[in-house]
C-alpha atoms as a PDB file:
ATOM      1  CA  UNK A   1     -52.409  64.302  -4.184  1.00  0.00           C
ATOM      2  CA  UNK A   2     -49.131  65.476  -3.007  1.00  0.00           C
ATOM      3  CA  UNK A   3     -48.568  64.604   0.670  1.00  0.00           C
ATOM      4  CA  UNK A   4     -48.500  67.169   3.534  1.00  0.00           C
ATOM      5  CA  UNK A   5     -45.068  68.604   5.194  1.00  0.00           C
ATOM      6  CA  UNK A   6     -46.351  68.423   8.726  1.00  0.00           C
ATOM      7  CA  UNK A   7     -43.349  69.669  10.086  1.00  0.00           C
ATOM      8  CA  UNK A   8     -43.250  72.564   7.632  1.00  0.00           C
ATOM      9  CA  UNK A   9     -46.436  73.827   8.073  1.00  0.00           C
ATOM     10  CA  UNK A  10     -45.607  73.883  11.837  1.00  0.00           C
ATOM     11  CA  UNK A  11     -41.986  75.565  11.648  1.00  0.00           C
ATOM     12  CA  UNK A  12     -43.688  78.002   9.329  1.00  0.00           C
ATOM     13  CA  UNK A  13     -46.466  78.372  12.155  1.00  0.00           C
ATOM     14  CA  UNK A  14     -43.154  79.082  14.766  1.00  0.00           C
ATOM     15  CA  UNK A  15     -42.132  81.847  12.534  1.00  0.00           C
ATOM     16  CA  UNK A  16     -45.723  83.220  12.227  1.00  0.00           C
ATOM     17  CA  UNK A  17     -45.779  83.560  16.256  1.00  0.00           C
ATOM     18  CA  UNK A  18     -42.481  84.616  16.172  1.00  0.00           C
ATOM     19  CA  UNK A  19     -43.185  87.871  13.577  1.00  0.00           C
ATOM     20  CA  UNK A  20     -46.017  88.443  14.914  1.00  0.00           C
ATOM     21  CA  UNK A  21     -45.123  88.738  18.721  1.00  0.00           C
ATOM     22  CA  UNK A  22     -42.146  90.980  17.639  1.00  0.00           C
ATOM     23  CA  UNK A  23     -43.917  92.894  15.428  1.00  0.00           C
ATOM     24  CA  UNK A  24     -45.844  95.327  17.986  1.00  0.00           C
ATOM     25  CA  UNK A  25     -42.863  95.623  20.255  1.00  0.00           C
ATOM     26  CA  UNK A  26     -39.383  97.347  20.200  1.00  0.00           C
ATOM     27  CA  UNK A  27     -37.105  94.461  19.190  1.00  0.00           C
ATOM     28  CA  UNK A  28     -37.004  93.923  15.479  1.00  0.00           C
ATOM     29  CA  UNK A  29     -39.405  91.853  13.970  1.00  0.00           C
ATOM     30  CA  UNK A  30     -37.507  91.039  10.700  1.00  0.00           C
ATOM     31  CA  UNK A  31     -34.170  90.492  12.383  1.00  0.00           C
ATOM     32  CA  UNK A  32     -36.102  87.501  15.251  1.00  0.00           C
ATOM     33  CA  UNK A  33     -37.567  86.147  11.793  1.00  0.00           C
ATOM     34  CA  UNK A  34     -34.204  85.522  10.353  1.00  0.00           C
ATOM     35  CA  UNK A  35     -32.897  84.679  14.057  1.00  0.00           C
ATOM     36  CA  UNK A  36     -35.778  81.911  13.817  1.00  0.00           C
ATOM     37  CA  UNK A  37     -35.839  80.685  10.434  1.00  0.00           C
ATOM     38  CA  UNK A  38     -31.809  79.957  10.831  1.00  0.00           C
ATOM     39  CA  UNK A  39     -32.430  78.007  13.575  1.00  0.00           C
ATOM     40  CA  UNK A  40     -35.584  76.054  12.362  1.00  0.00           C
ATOM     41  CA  UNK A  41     -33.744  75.417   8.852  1.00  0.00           C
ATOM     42  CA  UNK A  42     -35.574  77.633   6.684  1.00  0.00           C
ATOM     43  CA  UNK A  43     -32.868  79.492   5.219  1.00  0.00           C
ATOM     44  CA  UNK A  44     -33.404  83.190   4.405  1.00  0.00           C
ATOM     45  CA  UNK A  45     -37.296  83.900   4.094  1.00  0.00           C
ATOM     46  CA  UNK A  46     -37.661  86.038   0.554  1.00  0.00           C
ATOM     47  CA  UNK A  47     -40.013  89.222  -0.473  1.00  0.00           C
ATOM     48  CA  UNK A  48     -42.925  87.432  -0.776  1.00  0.00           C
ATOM     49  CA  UNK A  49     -43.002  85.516   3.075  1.00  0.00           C
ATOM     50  CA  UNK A  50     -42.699  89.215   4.146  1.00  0.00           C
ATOM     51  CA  UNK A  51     -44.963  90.978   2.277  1.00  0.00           C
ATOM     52  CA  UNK A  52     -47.316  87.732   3.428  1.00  0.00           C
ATOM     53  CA  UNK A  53     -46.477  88.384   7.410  1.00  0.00           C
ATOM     54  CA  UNK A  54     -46.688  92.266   6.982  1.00  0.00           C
ATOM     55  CA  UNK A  55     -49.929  91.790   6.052  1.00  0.00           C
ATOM     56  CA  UNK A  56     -51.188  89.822   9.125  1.00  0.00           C
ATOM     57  CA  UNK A  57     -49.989  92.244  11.390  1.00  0.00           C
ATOM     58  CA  UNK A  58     -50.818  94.863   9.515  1.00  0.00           C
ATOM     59  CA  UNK A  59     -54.802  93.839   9.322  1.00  0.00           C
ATOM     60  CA  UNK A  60     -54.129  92.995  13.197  1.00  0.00           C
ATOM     61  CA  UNK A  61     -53.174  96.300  13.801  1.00  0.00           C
ATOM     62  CA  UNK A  62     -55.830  97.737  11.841  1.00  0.00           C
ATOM     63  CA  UNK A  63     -58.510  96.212  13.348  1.00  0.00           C
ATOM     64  CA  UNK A  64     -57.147  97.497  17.142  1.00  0.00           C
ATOM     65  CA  UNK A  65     -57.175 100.935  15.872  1.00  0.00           C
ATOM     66  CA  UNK A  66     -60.182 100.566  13.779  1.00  0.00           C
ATOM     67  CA  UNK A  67     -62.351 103.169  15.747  1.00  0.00           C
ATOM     68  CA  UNK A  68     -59.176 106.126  15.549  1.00  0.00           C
ATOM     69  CA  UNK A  69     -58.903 104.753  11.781  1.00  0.00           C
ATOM     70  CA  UNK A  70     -62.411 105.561  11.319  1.00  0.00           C
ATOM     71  CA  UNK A  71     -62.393 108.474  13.381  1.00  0.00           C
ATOM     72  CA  UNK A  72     -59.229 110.129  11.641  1.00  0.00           C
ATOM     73  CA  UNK A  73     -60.603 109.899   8.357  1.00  0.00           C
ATOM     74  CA  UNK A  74     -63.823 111.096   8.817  1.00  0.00           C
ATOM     75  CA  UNK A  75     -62.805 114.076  10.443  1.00  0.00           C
ATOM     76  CA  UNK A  76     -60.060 114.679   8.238  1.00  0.00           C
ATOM     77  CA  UNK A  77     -62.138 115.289   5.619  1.00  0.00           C
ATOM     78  CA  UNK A  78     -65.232 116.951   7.695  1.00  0.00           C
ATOM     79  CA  UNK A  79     -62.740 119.429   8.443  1.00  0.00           C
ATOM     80  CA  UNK A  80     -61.898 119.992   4.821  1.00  0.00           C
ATOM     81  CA  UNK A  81     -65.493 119.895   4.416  1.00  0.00           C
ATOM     82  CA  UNK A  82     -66.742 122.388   7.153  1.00  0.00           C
ATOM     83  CA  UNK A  83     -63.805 123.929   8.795  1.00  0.00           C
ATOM     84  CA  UNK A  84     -65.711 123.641  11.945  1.00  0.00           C
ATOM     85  CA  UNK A  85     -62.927 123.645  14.690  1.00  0.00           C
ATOM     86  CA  UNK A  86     -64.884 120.337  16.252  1.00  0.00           C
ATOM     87  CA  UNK A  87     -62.661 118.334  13.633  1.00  0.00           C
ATOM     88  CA  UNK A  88     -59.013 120.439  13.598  1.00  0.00           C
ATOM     89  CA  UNK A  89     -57.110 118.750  16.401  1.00  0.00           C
ATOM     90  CA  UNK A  90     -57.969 115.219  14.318  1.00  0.00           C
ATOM     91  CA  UNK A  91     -57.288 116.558  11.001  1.00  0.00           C
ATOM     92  CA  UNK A  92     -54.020 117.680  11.604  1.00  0.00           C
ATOM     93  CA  UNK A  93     -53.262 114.590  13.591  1.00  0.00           C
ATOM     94  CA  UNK A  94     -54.079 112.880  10.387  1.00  0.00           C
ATOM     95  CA  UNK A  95     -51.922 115.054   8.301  1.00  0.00           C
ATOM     96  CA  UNK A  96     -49.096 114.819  10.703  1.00  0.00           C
ATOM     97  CA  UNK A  97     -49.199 110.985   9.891  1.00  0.00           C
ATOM     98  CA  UNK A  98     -49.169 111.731   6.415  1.00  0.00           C
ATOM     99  CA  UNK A  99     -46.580 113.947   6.478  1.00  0.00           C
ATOM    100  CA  UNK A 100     -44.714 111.280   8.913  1.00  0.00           C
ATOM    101  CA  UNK A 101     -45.182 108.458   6.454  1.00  0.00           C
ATOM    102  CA  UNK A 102     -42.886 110.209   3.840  1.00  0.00           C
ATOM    103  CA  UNK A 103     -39.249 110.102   4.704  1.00  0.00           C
ATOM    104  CA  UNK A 104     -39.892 105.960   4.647  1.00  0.00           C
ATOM    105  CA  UNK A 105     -41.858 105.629   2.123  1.00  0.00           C
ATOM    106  CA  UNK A 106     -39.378 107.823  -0.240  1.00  0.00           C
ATOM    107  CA  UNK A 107     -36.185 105.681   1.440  1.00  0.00           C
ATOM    108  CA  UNK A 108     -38.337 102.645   1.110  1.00  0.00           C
ATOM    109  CA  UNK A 109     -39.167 103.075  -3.021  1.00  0.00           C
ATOM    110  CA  UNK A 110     -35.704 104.170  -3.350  1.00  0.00           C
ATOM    111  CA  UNK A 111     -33.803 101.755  -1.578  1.00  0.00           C
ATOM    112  CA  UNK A 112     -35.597  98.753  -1.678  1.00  0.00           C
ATOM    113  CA  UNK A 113     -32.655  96.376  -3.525  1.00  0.00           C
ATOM    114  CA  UNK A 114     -30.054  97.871  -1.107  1.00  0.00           C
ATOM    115  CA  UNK A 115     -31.508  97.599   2.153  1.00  0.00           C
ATOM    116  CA  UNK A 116     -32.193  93.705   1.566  1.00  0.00           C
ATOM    117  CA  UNK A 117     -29.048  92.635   1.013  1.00  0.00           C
ATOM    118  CA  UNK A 118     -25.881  92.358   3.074  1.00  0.00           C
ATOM    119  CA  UNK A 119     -27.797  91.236   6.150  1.00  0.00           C
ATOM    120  CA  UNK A 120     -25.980  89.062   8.166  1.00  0.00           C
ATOM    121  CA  UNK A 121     -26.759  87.845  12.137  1.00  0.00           C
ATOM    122  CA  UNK A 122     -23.608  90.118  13.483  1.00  0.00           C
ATOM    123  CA  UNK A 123     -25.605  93.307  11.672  1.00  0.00           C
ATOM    124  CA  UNK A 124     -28.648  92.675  13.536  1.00  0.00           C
ATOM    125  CA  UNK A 125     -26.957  91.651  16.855  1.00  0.00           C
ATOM    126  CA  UNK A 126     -25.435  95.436  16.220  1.00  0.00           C
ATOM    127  CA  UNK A 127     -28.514  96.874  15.581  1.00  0.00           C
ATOM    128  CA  UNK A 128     -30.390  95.190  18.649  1.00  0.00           C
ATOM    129  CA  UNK A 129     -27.600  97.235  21.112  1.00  0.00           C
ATOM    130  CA  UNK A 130     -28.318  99.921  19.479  1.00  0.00           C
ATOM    131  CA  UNK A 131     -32.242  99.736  19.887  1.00  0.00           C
ATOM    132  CA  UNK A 132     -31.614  99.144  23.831  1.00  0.00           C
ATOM    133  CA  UNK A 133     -29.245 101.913  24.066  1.00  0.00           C
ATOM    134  CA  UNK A 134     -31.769 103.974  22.717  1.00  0.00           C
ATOM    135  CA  UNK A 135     -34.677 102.623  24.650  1.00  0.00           C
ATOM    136  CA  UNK A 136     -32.379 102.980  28.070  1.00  0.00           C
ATOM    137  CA  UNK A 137     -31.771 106.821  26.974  1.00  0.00           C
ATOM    138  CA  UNK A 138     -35.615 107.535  26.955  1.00  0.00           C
ATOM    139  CA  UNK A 139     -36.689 105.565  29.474  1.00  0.00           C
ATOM    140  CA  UNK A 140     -37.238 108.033  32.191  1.00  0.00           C
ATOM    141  CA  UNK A 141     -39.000 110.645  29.782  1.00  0.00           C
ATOM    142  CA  UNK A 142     -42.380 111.513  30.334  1.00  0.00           C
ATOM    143  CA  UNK A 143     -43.860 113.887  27.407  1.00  0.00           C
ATOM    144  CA  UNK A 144     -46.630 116.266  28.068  1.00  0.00           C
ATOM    145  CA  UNK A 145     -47.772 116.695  24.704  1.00  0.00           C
ATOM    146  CA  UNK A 146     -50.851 114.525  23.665  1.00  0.00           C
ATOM    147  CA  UNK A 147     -52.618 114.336  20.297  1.00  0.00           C
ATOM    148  CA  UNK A 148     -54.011 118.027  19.712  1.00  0.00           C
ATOM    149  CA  UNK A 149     -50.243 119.112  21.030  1.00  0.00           C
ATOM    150  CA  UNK A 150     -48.244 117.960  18.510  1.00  0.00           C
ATOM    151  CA  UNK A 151     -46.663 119.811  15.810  1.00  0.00           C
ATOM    152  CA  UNK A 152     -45.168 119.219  12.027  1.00  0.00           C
ATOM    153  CA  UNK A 153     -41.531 118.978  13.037  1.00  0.00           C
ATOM    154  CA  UNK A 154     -42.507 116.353  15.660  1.00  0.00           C
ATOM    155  CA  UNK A 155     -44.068 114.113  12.845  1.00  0.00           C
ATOM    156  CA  UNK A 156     -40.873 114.254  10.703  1.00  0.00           C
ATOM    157  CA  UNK A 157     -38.772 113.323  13.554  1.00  0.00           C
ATOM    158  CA  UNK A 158     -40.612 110.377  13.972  1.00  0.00           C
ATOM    159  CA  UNK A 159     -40.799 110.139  10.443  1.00  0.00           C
ATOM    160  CA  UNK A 160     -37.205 109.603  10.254  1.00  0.00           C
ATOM    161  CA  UNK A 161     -37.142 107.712  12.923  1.00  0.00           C
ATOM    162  CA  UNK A 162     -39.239 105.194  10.816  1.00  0.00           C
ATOM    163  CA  UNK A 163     -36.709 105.544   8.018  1.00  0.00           C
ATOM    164  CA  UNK A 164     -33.924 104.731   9.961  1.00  0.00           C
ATOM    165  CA  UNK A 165     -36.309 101.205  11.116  1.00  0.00           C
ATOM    166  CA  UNK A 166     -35.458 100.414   7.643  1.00  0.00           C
ATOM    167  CA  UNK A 167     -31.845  99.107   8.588  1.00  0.00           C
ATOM    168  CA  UNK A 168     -31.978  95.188   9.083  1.00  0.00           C
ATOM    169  CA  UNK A 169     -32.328  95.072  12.872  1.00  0.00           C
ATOM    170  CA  UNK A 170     -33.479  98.107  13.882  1.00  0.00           C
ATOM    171  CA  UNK A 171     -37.115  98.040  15.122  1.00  0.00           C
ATOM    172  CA  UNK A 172     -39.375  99.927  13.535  1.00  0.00           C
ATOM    173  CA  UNK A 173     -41.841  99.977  16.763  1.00  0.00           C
ATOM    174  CA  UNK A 174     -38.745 100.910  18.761  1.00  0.00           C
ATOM    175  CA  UNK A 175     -37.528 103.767  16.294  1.00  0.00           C
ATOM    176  CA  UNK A 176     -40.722 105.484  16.569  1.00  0.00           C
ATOM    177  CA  UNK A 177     -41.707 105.024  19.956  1.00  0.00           C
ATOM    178  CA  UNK A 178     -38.445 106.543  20.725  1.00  0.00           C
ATOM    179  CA  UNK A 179     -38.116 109.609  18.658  1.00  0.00           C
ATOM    180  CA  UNK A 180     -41.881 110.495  19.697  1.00  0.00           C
ATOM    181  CA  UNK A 181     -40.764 110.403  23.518  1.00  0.00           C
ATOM    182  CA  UNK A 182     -37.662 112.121  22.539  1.00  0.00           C
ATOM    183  CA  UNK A 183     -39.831 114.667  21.122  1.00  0.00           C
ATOM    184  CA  UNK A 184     -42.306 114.965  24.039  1.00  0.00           C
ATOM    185  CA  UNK A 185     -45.176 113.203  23.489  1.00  0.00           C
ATOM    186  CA  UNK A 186     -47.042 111.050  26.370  1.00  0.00           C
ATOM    187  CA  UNK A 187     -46.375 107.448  26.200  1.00  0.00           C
ATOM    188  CA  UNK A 188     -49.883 106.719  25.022  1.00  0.00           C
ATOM    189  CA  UNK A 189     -49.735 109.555  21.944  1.00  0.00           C
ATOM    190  CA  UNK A 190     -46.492 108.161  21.133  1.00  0.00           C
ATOM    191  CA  UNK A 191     -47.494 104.506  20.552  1.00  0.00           C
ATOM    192  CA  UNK A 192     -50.891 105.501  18.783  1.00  0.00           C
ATOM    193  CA  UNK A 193     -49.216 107.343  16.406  1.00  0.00           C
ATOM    194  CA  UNK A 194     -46.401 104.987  15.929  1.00  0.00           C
ATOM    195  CA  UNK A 195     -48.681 102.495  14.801  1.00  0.00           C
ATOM    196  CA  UNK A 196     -50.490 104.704  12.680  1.00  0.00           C
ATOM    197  CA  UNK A 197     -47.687 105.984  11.108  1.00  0.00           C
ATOM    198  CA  UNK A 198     -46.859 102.265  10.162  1.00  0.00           C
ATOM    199  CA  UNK A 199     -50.280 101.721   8.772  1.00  0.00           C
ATOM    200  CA  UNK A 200     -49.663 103.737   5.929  1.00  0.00           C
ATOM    201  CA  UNK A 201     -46.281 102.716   5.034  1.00  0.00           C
ATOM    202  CA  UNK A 202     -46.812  99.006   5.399  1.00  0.00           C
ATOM    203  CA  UNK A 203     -50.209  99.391   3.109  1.00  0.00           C
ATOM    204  CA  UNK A 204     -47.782 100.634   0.536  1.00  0.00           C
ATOM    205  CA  UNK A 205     -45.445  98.446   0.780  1.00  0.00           C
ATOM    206  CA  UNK A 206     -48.310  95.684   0.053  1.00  0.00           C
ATOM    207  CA  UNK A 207     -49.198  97.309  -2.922  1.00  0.00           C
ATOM    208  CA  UNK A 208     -45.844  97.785  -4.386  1.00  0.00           C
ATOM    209  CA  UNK A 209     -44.913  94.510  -3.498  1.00  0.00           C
ATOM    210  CA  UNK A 210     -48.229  92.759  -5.006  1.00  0.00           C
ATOM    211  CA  UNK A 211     -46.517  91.022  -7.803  1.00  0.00           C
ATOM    212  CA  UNK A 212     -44.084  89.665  -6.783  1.00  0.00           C
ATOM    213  CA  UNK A 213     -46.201  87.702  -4.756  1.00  0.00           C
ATOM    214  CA  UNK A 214     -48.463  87.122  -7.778  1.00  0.00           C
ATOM    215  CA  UNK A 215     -45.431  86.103  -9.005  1.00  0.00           C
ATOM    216  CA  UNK A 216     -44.211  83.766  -6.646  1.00  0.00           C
ATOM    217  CA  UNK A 217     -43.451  80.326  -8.291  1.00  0.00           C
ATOM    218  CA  UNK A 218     -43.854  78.349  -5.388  1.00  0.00           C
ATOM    219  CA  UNK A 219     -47.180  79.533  -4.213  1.00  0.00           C
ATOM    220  CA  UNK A 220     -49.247  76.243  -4.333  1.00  0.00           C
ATOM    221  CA  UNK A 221     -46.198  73.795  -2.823  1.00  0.00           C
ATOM    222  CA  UNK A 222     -46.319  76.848  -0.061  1.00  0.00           C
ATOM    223  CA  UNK A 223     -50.287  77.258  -0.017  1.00  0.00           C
ATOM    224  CA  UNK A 224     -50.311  75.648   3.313  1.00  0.00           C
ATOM    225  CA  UNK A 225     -47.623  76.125   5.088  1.00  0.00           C
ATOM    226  CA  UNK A 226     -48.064  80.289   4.116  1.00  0.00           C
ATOM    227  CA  UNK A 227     -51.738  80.001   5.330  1.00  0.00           C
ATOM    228  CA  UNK A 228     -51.041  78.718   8.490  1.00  0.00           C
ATOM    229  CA  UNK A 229     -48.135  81.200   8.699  1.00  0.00           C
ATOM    230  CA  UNK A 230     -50.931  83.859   7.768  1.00  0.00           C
ATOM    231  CA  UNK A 231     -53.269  82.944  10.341  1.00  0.00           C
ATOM    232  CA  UNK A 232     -50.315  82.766  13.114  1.00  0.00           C
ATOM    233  CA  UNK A 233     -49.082  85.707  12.059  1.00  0.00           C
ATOM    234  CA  UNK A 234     -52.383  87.434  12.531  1.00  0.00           C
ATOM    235  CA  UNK A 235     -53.529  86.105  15.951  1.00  0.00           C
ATOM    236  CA  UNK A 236     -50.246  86.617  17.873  1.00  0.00           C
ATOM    237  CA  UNK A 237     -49.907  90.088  16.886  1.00  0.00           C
ATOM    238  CA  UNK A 238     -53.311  90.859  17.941  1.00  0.00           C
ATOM    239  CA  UNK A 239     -52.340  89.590  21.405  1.00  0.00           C
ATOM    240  CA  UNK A 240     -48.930  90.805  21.314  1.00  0.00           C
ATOM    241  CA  UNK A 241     -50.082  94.365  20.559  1.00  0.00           C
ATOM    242  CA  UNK A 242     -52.873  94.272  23.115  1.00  0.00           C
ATOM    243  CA  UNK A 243     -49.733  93.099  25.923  1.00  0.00           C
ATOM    244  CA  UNK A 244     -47.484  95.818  24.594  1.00  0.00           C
ATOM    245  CA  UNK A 245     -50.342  98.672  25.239  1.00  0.00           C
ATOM    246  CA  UNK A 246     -50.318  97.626  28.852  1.00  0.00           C
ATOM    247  CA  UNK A 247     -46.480  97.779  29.048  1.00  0.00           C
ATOM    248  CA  UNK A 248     -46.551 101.501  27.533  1.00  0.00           C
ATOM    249  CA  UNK A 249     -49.283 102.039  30.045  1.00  0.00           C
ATOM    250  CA  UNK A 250     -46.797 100.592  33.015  1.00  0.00           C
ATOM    251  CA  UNK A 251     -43.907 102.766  31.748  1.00  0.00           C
ATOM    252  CA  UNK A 252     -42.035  99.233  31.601  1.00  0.00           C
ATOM    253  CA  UNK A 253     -40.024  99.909  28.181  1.00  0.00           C
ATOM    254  CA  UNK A 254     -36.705  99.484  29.972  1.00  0.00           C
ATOM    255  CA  UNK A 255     -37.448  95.186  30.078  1.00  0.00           C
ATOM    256  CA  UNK A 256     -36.650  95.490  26.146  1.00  0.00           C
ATOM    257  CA  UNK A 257     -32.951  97.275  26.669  1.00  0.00           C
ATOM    258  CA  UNK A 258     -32.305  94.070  28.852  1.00  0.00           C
ATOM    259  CA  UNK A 259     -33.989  91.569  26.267  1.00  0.00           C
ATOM    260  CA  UNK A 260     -32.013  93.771  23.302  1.00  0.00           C
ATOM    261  CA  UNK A 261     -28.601  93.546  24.788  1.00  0.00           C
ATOM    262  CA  UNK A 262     -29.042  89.648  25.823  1.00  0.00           C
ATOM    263  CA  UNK A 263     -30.120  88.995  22.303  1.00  0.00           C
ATOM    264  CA  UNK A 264     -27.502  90.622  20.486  1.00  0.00           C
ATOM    265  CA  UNK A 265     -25.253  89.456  23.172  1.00  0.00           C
ATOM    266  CA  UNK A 266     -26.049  85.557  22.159  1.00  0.00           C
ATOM    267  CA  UNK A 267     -25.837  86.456  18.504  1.00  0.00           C
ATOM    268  CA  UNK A 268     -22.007  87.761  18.825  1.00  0.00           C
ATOM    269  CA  UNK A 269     -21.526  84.929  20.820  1.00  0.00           C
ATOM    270  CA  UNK A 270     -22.787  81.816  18.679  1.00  0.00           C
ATOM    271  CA  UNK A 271     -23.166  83.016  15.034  1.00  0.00           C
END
């Protein structure tokens, strides 16, 4: 029997916190992964660590939002069903995310070998100024629209805005938080369907990605340490999300321009 890395399994376990505290909020999840791998030793963490991590926080996520998920797609299709006007302002909230899930999942498909490579610690220190810019632009907005208010062009704005999430750095949270204040919407409809808009995406990228962690020749040297980053993963986001609910609810989103610019500000600074 092969003996145990202790000290892997537990700098995978850092990382696992790591992705999943950053995943919920507005800071860039896969750019503090890289940020924390480099600095534990781990090198550059491939397709299949991600597709692993996704997955936690995805299921996380999920399970938060279980009762809209549930919700959404029974009326969805009662509407389709009945046309009873009981089940419009859900149905089209549910076709707004599919509609909003499109401009990433096309960019996503079609630039999949492009957007992983190049990505260095200078392009994400760039990219974290220019996720607190943003947030420090928006963060006196207050929307008025909530769920039944909003409207196809708001959905592909945020849409986009998740397609631009795909650049190393740039948080996906933070891109589509943003774009749905800057379009309006209350705080609280803008993170719900932020989060639902990544639901879709990220249970596509799964799929497509599927093999390659099928594939992955060091899955049983990495059994453990990739559990453990699993189960990390999956817990912190969990809490992480639940914390970052209250800070939408506090109107506090102007502590993560100060967190973005120190960040990126160290980066410059040592790497």
């Amino acid at each position: 029997m092969e003996n145990i890395d202790i000290m892997l399994i537990v700098k995978h376990i850092i990382i696992g916190l790591v992705q999943g505290f950053t995943e919920p909020i507005p800071v860039s999840s896969s750019g503090h992964v890289m940020i924390a791998s480099e600095i534990l030793g781990l090198g550059e963490q491939g397709f299949t660590f991600a597709i692993l991590t996704n997955t936690a926080s995805l299921l996380a996520i999920m399970y938060i939002y279980r009762e809209d998920i549930v919700r959404l797609i029974s009326h969805f299709f009662l509407y389709l069903k009945t046309r009873e006007k009981r089940y419009n302002a859900d149905f089209r909230f549910a076709l707004y995310i599919v509609i909003g899930s499109i401009p990433a999942g096309v960019l996503g498909v079609l630039l999949s070998d492009v957007i992983a490579d190049n990505v260095s610690m200078t392009t994400i220190a760039v990219m974290l100024f220019v996720t607190g810019t943003a947030l420090w632009l928006i963060r006196n907005m207050h929307g008025k629209k909530k769920d039944a208010d909003l409207r196809a062009k708001d959905a592909i704005i945020v849409g986009l805005g998740q397609a631009v999430a795909l650049t190393p750095g740039i948080s996906r949270s933070g891109a589509t938080i943003i774009s749905a204040i800057a379009v309006g919407m209350k705080q609280d409809t803008a993170l719900r369907f932020s989060f639902m808009l990544y639901i879709p995406v990220s249970l596509g990228g799964v799929v497509l990605g599927i093999t390659d962690f099928l594939d992955e020749p060091n899955k049983g040297a990495l059994a453990l340490p990739y559990a453990a980053t699993f189960l990390a993963t999956l817990i912190m986001t969990y809490f992480a999300m639940r914390w970052f609910m209250g800070i939408m609810k506090s109107g506090k989103l102007s502590y993560f321009t100060y967190y973005c610019f120190i960040v990126g500000t160290l980066l410059l600074l040592f790497y």
